[in-house]
Every structure is written in C-alpha cells, then in structure tokens.
C-alpha atoms as a PDB file:
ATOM      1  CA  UNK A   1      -5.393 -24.903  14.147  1.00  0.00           C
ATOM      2  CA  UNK A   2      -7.827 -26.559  11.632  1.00  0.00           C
ATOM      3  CA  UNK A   3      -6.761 -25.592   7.836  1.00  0.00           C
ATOM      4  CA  UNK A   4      -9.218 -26.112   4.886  1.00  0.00           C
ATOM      5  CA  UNK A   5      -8.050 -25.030   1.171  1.00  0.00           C
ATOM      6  CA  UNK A   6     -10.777 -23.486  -0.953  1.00  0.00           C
ATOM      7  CA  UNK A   7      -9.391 -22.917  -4.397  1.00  0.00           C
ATOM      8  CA  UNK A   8      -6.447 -20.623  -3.570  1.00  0.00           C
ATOM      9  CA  UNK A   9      -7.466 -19.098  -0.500  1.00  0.00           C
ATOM     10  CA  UNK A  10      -6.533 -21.452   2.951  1.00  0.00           C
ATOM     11  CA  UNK A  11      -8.858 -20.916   5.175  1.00  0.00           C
ATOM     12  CA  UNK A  12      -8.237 -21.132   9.117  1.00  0.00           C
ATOM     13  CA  UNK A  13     -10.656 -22.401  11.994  1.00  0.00           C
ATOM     14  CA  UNK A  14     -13.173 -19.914  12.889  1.00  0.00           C
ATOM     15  CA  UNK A  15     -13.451 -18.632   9.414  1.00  0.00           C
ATOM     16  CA  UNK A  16     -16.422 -16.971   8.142  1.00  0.00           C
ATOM     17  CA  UNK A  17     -16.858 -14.535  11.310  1.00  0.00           C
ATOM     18  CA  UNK A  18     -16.853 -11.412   9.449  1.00  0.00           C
ATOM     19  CA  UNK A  19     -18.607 -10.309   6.177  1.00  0.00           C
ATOM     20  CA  UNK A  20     -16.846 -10.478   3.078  1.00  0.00           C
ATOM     21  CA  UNK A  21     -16.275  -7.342   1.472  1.00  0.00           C
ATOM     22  CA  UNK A  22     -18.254  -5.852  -1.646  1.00  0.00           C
ATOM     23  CA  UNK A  23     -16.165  -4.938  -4.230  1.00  0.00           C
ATOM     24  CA  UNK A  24     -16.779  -2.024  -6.759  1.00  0.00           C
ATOM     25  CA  UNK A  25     -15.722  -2.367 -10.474  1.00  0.00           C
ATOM     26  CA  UNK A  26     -12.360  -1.972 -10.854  1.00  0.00           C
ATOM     27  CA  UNK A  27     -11.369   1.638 -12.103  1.00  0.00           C
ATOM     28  CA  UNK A  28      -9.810   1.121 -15.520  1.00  0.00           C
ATOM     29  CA  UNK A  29      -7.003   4.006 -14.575  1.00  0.00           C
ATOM     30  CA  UNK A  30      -3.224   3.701 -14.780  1.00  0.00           C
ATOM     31  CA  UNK A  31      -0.905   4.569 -12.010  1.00  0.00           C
ATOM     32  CA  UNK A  32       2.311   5.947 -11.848  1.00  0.00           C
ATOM     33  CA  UNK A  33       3.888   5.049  -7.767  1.00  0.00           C
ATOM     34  CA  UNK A  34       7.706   6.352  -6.796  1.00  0.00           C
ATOM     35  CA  UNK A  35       8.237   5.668  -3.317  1.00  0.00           C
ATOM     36  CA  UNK A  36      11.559   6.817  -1.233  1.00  0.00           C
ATOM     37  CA  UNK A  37      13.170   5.731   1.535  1.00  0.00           C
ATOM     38  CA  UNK A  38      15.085   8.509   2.846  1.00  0.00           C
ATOM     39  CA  UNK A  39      15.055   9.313   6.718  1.00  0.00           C
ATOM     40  CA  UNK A  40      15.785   6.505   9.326  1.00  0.00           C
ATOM     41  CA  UNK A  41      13.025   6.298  12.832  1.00  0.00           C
ATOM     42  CA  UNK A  42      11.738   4.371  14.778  1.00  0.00           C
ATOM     43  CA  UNK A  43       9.127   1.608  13.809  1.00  0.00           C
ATOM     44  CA  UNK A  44       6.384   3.615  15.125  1.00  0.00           C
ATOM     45  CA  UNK A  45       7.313   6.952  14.700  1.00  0.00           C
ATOM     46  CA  UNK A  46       8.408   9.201  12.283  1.00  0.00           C
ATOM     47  CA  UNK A  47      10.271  12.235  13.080  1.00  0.00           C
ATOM     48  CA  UNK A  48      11.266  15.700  11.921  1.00  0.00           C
ATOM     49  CA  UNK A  49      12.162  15.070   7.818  1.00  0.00           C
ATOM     50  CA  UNK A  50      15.824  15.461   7.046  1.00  0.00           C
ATOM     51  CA  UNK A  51      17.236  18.249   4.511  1.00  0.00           C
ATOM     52  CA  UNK A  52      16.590  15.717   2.089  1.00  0.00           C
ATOM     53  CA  UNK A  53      13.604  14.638   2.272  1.00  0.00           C
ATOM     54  CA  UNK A  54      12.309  17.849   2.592  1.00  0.00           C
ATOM     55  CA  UNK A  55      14.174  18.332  -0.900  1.00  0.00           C
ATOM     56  CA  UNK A  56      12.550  15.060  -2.061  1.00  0.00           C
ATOM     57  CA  UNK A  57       9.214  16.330  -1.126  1.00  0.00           C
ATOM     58  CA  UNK A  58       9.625  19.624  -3.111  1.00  0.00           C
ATOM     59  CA  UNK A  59      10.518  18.050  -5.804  1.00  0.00           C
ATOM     60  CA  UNK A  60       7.680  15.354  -6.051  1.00  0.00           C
ATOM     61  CA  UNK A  61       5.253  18.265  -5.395  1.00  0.00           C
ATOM     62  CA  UNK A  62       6.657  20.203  -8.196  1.00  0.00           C
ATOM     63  CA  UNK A  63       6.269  17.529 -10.514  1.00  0.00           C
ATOM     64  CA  UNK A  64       2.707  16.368  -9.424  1.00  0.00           C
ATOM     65  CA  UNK A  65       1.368  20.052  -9.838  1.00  0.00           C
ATOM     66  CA  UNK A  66       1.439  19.475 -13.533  1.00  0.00           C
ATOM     67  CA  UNK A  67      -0.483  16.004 -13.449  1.00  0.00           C
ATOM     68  CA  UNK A  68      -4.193  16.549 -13.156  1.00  0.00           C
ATOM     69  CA  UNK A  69      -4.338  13.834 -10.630  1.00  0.00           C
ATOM     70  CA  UNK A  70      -1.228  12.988  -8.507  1.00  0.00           C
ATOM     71  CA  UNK A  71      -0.755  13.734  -4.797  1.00  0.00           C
ATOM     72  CA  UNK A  72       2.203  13.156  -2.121  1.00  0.00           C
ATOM     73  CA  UNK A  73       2.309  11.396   1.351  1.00  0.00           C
ATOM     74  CA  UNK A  74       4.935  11.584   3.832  1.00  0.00           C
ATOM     75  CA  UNK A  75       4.597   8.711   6.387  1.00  0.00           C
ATOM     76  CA  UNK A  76       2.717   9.483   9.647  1.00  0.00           C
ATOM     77  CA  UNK A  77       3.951   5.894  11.265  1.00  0.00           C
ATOM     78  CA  UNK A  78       4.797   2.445  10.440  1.00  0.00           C
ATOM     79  CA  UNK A  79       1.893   0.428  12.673  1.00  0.00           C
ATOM     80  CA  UNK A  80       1.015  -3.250  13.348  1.00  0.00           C
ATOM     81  CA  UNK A  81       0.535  -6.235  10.446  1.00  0.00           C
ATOM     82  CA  UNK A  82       3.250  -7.490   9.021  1.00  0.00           C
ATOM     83  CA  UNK A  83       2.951 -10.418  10.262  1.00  0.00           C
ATOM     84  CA  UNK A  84       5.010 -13.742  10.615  1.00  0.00           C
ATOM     85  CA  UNK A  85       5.319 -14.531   7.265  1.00  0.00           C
ATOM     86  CA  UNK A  86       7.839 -12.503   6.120  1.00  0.00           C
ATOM     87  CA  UNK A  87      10.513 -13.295   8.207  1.00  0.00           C
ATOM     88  CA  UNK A  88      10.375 -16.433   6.421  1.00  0.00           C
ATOM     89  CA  UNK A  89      11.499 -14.619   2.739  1.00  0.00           C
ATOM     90  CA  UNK A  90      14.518 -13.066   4.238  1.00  0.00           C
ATOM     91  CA  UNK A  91      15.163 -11.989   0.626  1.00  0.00           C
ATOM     92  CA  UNK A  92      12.559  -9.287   0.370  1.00  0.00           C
ATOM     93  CA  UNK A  93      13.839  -6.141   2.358  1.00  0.00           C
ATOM     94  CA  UNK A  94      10.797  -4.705   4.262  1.00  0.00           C
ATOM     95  CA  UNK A  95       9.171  -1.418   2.777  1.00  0.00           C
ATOM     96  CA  UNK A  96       9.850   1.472   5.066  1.00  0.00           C
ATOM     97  CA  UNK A  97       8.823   4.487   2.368  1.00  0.00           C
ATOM     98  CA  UNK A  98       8.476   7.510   4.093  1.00  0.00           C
ATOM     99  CA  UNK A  99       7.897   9.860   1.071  1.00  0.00           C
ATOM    100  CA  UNK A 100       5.181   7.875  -1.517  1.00  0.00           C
ATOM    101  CA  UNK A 101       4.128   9.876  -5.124  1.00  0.00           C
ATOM    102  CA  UNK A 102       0.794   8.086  -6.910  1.00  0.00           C
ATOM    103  CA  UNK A 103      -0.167   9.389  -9.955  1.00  0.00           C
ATOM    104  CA  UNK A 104      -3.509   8.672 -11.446  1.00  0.00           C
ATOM    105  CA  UNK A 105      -3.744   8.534 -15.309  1.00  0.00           C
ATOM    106  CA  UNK A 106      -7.071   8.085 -17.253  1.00  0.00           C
ATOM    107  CA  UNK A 107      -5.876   4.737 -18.720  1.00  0.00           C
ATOM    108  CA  UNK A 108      -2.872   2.154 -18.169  1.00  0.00           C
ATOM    109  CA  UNK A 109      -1.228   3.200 -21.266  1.00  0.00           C
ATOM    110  CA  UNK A 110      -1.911   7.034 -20.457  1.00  0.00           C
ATOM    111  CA  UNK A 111       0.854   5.864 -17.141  1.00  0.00           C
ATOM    112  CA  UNK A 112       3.271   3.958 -19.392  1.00  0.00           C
ATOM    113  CA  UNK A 113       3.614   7.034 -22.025  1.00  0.00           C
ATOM    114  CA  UNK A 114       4.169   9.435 -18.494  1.00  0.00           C
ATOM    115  CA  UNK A 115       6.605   6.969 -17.067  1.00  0.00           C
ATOM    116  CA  UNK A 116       8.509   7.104 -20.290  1.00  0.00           C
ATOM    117  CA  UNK A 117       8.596  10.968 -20.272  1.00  0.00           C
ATOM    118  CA  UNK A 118      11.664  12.943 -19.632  1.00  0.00           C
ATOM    119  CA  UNK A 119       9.926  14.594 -16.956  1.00  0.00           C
ATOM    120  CA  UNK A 120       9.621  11.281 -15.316  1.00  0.00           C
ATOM    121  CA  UNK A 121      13.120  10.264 -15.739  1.00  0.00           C
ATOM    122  CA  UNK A 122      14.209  13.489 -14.642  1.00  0.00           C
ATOM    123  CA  UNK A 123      12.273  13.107 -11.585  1.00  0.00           C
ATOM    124  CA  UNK A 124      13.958   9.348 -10.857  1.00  0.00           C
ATOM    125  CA  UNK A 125      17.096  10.778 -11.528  1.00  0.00           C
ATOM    126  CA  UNK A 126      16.367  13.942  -9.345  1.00  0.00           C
ATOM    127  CA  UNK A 127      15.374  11.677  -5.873  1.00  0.00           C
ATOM    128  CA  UNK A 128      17.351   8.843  -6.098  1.00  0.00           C
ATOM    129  CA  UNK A 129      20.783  10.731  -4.686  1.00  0.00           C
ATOM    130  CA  UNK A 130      18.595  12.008  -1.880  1.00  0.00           C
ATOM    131  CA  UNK A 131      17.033   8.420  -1.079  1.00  0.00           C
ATOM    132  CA  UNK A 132      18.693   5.145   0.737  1.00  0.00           C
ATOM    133  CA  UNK A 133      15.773   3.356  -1.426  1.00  0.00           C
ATOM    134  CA  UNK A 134      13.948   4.083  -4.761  1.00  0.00           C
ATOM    135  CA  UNK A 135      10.891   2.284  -5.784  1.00  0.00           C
ATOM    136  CA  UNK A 136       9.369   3.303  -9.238  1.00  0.00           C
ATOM    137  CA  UNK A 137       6.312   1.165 -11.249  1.00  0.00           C
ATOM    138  CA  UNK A 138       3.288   1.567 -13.488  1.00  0.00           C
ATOM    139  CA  UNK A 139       0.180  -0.405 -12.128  1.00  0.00           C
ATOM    140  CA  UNK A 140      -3.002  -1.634 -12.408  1.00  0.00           C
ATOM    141  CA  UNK A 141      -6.727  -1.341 -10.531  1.00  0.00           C
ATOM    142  CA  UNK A 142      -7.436  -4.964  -9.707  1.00  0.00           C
ATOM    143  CA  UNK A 143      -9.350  -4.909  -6.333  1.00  0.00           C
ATOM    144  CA  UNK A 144     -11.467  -1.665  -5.963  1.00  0.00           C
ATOM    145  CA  UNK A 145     -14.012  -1.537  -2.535  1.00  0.00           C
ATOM    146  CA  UNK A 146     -14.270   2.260  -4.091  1.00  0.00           C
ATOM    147  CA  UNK A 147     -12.762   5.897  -4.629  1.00  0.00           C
ATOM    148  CA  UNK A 148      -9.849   6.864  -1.761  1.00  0.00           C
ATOM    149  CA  UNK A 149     -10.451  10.310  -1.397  1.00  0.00           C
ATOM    150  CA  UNK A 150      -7.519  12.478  -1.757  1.00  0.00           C
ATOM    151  CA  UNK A 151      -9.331  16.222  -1.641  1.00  0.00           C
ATOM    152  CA  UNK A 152      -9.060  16.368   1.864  1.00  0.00           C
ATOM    153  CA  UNK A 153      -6.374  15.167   4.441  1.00  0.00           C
ATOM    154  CA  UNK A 154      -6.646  12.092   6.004  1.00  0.00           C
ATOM    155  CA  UNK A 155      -5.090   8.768   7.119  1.00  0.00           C
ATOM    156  CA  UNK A 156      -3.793   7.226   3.988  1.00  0.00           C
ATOM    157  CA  UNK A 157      -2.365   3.624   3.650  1.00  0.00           C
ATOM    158  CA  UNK A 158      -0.179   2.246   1.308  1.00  0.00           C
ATOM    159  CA  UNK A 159       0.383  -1.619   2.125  1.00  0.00           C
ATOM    160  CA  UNK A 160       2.801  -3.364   0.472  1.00  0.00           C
ATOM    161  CA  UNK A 161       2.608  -7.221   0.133  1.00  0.00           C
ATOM    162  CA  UNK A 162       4.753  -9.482  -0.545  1.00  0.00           C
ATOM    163  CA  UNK A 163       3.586 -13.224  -1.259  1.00  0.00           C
ATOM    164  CA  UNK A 164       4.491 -16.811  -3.180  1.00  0.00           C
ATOM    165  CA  UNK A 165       1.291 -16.540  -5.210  1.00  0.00           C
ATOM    166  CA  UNK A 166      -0.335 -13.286  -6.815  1.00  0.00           C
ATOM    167  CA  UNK A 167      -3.721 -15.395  -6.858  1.00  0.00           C
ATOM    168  CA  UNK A 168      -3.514 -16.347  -2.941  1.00  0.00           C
ATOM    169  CA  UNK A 169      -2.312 -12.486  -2.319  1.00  0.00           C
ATOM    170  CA  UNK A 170      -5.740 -11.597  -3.854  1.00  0.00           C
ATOM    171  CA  UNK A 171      -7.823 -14.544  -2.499  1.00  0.00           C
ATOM    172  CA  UNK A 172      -6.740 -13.522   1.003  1.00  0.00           C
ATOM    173  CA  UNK A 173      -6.566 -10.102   0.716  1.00  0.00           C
ATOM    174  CA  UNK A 174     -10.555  -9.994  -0.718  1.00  0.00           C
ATOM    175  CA  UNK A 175     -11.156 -12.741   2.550  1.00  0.00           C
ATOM    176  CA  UNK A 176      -9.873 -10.154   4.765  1.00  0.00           C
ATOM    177  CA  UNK A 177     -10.689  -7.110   3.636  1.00  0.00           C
ATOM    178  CA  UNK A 178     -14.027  -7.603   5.520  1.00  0.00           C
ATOM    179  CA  UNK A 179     -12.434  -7.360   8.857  1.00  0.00           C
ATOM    180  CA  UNK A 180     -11.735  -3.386   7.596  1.00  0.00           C
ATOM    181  CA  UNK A 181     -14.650  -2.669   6.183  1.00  0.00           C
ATOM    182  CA  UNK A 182     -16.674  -4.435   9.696  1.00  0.00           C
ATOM    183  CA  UNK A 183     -14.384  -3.448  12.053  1.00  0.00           C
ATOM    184  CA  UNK A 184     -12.879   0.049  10.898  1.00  0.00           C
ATOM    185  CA  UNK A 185     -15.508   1.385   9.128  1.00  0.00           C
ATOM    186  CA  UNK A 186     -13.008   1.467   6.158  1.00  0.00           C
ATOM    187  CA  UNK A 187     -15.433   1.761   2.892  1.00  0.00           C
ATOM    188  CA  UNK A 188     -12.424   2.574   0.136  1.00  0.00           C
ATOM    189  CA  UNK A 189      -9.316   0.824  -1.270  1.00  0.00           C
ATOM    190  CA  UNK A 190      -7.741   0.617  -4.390  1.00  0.00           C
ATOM    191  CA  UNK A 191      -5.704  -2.118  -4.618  1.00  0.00           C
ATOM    192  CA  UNK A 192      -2.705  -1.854  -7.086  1.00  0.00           C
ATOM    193  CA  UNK A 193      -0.766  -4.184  -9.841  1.00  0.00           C
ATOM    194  CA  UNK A 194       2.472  -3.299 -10.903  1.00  0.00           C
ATOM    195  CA  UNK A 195       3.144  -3.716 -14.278  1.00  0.00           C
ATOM    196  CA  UNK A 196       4.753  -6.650 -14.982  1.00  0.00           C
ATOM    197  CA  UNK A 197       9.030  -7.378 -14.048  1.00  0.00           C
ATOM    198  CA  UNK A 198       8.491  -3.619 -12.801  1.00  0.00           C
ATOM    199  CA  UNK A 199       7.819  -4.422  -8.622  1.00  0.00           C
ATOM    200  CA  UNK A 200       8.608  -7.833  -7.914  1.00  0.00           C
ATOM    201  CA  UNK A 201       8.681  -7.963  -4.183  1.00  0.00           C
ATOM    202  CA  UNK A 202       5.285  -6.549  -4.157  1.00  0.00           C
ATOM    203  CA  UNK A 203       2.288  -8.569  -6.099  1.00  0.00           C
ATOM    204  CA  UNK A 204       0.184  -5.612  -4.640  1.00  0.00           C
ATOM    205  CA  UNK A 205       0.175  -2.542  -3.069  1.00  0.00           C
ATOM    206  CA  UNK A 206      -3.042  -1.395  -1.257  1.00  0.00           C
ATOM    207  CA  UNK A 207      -3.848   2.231  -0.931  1.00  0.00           C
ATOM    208  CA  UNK A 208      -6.851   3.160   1.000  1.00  0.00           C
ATOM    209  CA  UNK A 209      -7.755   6.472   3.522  1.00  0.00           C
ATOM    210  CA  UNK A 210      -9.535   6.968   7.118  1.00  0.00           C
ATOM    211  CA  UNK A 211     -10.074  10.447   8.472  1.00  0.00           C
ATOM    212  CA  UNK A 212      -7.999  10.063  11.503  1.00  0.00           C
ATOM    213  CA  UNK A 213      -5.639   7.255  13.366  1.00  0.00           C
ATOM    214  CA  UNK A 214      -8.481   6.888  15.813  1.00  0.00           C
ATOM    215  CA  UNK A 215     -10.505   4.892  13.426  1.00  0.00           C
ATOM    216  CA  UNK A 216      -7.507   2.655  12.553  1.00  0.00           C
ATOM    217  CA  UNK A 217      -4.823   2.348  15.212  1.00  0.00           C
ATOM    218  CA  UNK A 218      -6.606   1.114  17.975  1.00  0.00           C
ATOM    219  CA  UNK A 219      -8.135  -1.543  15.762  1.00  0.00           C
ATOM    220  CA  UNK A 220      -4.574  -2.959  15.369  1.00  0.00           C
ATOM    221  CA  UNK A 221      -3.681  -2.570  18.559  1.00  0.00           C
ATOM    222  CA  UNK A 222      -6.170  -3.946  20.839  1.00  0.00           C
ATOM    223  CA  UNK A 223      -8.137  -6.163  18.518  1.00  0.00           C
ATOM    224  CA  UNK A 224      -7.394  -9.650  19.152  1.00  0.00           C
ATOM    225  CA  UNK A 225      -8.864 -10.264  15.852  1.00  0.00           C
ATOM    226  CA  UNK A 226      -6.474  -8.696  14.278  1.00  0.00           C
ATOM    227  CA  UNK A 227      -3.990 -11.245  14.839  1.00  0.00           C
ATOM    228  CA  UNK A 228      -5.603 -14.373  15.094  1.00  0.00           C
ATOM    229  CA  UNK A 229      -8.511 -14.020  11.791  1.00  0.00           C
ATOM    230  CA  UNK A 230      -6.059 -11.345   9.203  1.00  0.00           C
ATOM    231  CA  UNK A 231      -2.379 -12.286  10.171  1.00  0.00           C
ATOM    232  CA  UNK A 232      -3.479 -15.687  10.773  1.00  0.00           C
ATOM    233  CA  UNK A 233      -4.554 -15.899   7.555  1.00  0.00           C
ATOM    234  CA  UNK A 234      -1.543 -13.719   5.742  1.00  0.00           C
ATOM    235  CA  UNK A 235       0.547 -16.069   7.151  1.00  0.00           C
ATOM    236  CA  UNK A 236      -1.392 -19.396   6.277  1.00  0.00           C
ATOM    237  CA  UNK A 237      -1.713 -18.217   2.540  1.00  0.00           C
ATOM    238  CA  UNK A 238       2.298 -17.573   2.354  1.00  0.00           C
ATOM    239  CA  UNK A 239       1.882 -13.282   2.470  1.00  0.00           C
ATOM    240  CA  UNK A 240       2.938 -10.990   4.323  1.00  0.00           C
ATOM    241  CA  UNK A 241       1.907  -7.137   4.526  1.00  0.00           C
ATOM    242  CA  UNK A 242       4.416  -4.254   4.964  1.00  0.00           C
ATOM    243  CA  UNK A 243       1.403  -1.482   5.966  1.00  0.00           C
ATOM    244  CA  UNK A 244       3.058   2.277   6.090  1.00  0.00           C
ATOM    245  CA  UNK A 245       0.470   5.018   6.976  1.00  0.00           C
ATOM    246  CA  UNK A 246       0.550   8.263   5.693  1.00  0.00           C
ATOM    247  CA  UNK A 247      -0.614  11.920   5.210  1.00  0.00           C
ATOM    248  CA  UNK A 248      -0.712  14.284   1.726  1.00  0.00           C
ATOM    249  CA  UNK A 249       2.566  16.327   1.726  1.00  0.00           C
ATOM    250  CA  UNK A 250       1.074  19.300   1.621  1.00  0.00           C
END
C-alpha cells in the first residue's frame, strides 16, 4: 500500500475519500476523568455489575451531585477499533473501564484546585479497593467538533489512544474524524489532554455521544471502510485506539 508523509500525518493510498472534519473552538474548560476497572466480561458485552461496582457507582454519583457539571457512565460494550497497532506496545495494558466519572470545570485550573480537594482524594481512596484498575487525570480541550450532550441518555464514547507521537495522535485523529462525522452522522467530540506525567499511556482520550448503537455499531461492523481508511491509518501513524462505549449511570 502506497504511503505519503504530510507533515506528521502518513497518509495511505486512497486518501482523501471522505471530508475532513470541521472543528469548533476548543472549549477552554478543565476536566477532572477517574475511570475504574472493576467487573471482568466479555469483549463485547457487559454484564450484570458486581457488588462493587454497584458500590463504585454510588459513590461516583454521590460525589458528582455536588459538581455543577459531572456525570457517570457505566460501559454498554467494548466494540470494534483497536486496531493492529497496539499489539505492537505490549507495554500499554488495554483500557477496559467499565465505570468512567468526567467532570467539567469552568477553567483548567478550576480542575487542578478540585483534583487537589479532599473530596477528591477521598473519592480515589474510596474506589480504588473496589477496582482491579484506577485511572485518575486533569485534562485539557484540544480537538472540539462541538458540545457532547450529556442532558439526555445516549451512546457515549470514551476512546482511549495510545500512540509514539502526541502530534501524529492528533494529525490522524483530525484525518479521520471525517469518516464519523460522514459516515455516522456523529456531529460532537471533545477530545481530551491529560495534564502532563498524569496519563501517560493515553496522549488522548476522545469522548463523544450518538443517540443509540444503531447509528454507531453497524458502522464498525460492516463498513469495510472502517478498517481499511481509519485503522489503516491508526496503524500507519504508530496509534492505536482502545474505544469503550457507554451510558450515564443513572
């Protein structure tokens, strides 16, 4: 397959075929993520929650009641996309949160005061005994395609990537994004950086919402596209995505 290099995105044969994506301004908030790892399914499939992660969910719920903008997902499934690439950095252990918390602050340093709360470090020190795996970071808006609407349920994604380059993450993630927008109707994403030496498996962590699997799922499935223009090009440009889809906790 024909490679070209444009700056730091590669760029595969048949490139071009979709639109490129518009991108809002980015959204000048600070975030607040802890994600848990707590019950064990299948890859596609998530079951009945555990004693503990029902625990773990009361407990991120009780602490995001008090945040005027924080919400709760438990994962609905773990689908298609991560792609070739990753079982070349047999270092980074795949993300397989099943319980995320995002909390959105009116400005970065509005996040880093919460994270250094007590509340905050009571609520680490709360979920980590019920968890296998604790994630916990303060982040950044750096890719916005605009608002992910949280008022209502949904089909929420967090993707997780993992990469070489934090530039080529970006330069393929923005050449890609098109295929969503063109062929899933997806027309919101936030795209998260975690604060620096906090996350380092994951450059980025996308977070967008459809209204139902329908609009997503088959996509992965059955589009050949799929495969051959975004994990084509994930793999080419040395990332790899760890998608988890999700619903609000509620």
């Amino acid at each position: 397959m024909t490679q070209t290099v444009s700056q730091d995105l590669v760029l595969l044969e048949g490139a071009g075929q979709f639109p490129q994506v518009v991108l809002q301004p980015v959204t000048g908030a600070g975030y607040l993520v802890l994600a848990l790892e707590i019950d064990h399914r299948p890859p596609f499939l998530f079951g009945l929650a555990s004693a503990a992660k029902r625990k773990a969910t009361e407990r991120l719920r009780a602490f995001a009641v008090r945040q005027p903008d924080a919400h709760v997902f438990t994962a609905l499934l773990i689908p298609p996309g991560q792609g070739a690439y990753l079982r070349q950095r047999p270092q980074i252990r795949p993300a397989r949160f099943d319980l995320v918390l995002l909390v959105e602050t009116a400005t970065p340093e509005a996040a880093q005061t919460l994270q250094a709360s007590d509340d905050w470090q009571a609520l680490l020190a709360a979920t980590a005994p019920l968890a296998r795996r604790q994630a916990a970071f303060s982040a950044t808006n750096i890719r916005h395609i605009g608002p992910v609407d949280h008022a209502r349920q949904g089909v929420f994604l967090f993707n997780w990537f993992t990469a070489d380059d934090l530039d080529q993450n970006l330069a393929v993630w923005n050449y890609t994004a098109g295929w969503f927008t063109d062929q899933t109707g997806l027309d919101n994403s936030t795209v998260l950086q975690p604060q620096a030496g906090q996350a380092p498996d994951w450059p980025i962590v996308n977070h967008c919402r459809w209204d139902g699997l329908s609009e997503i799922l088959p996509a992965l499935i059955f589009k050949r596209s799929f495969r051959a223009y975004v994990l084509a090009h994930f793999a080419a440009n040395r990332t790899a995505a760890m998608p988890v889809l999700y619903r609000l906790a509620r």
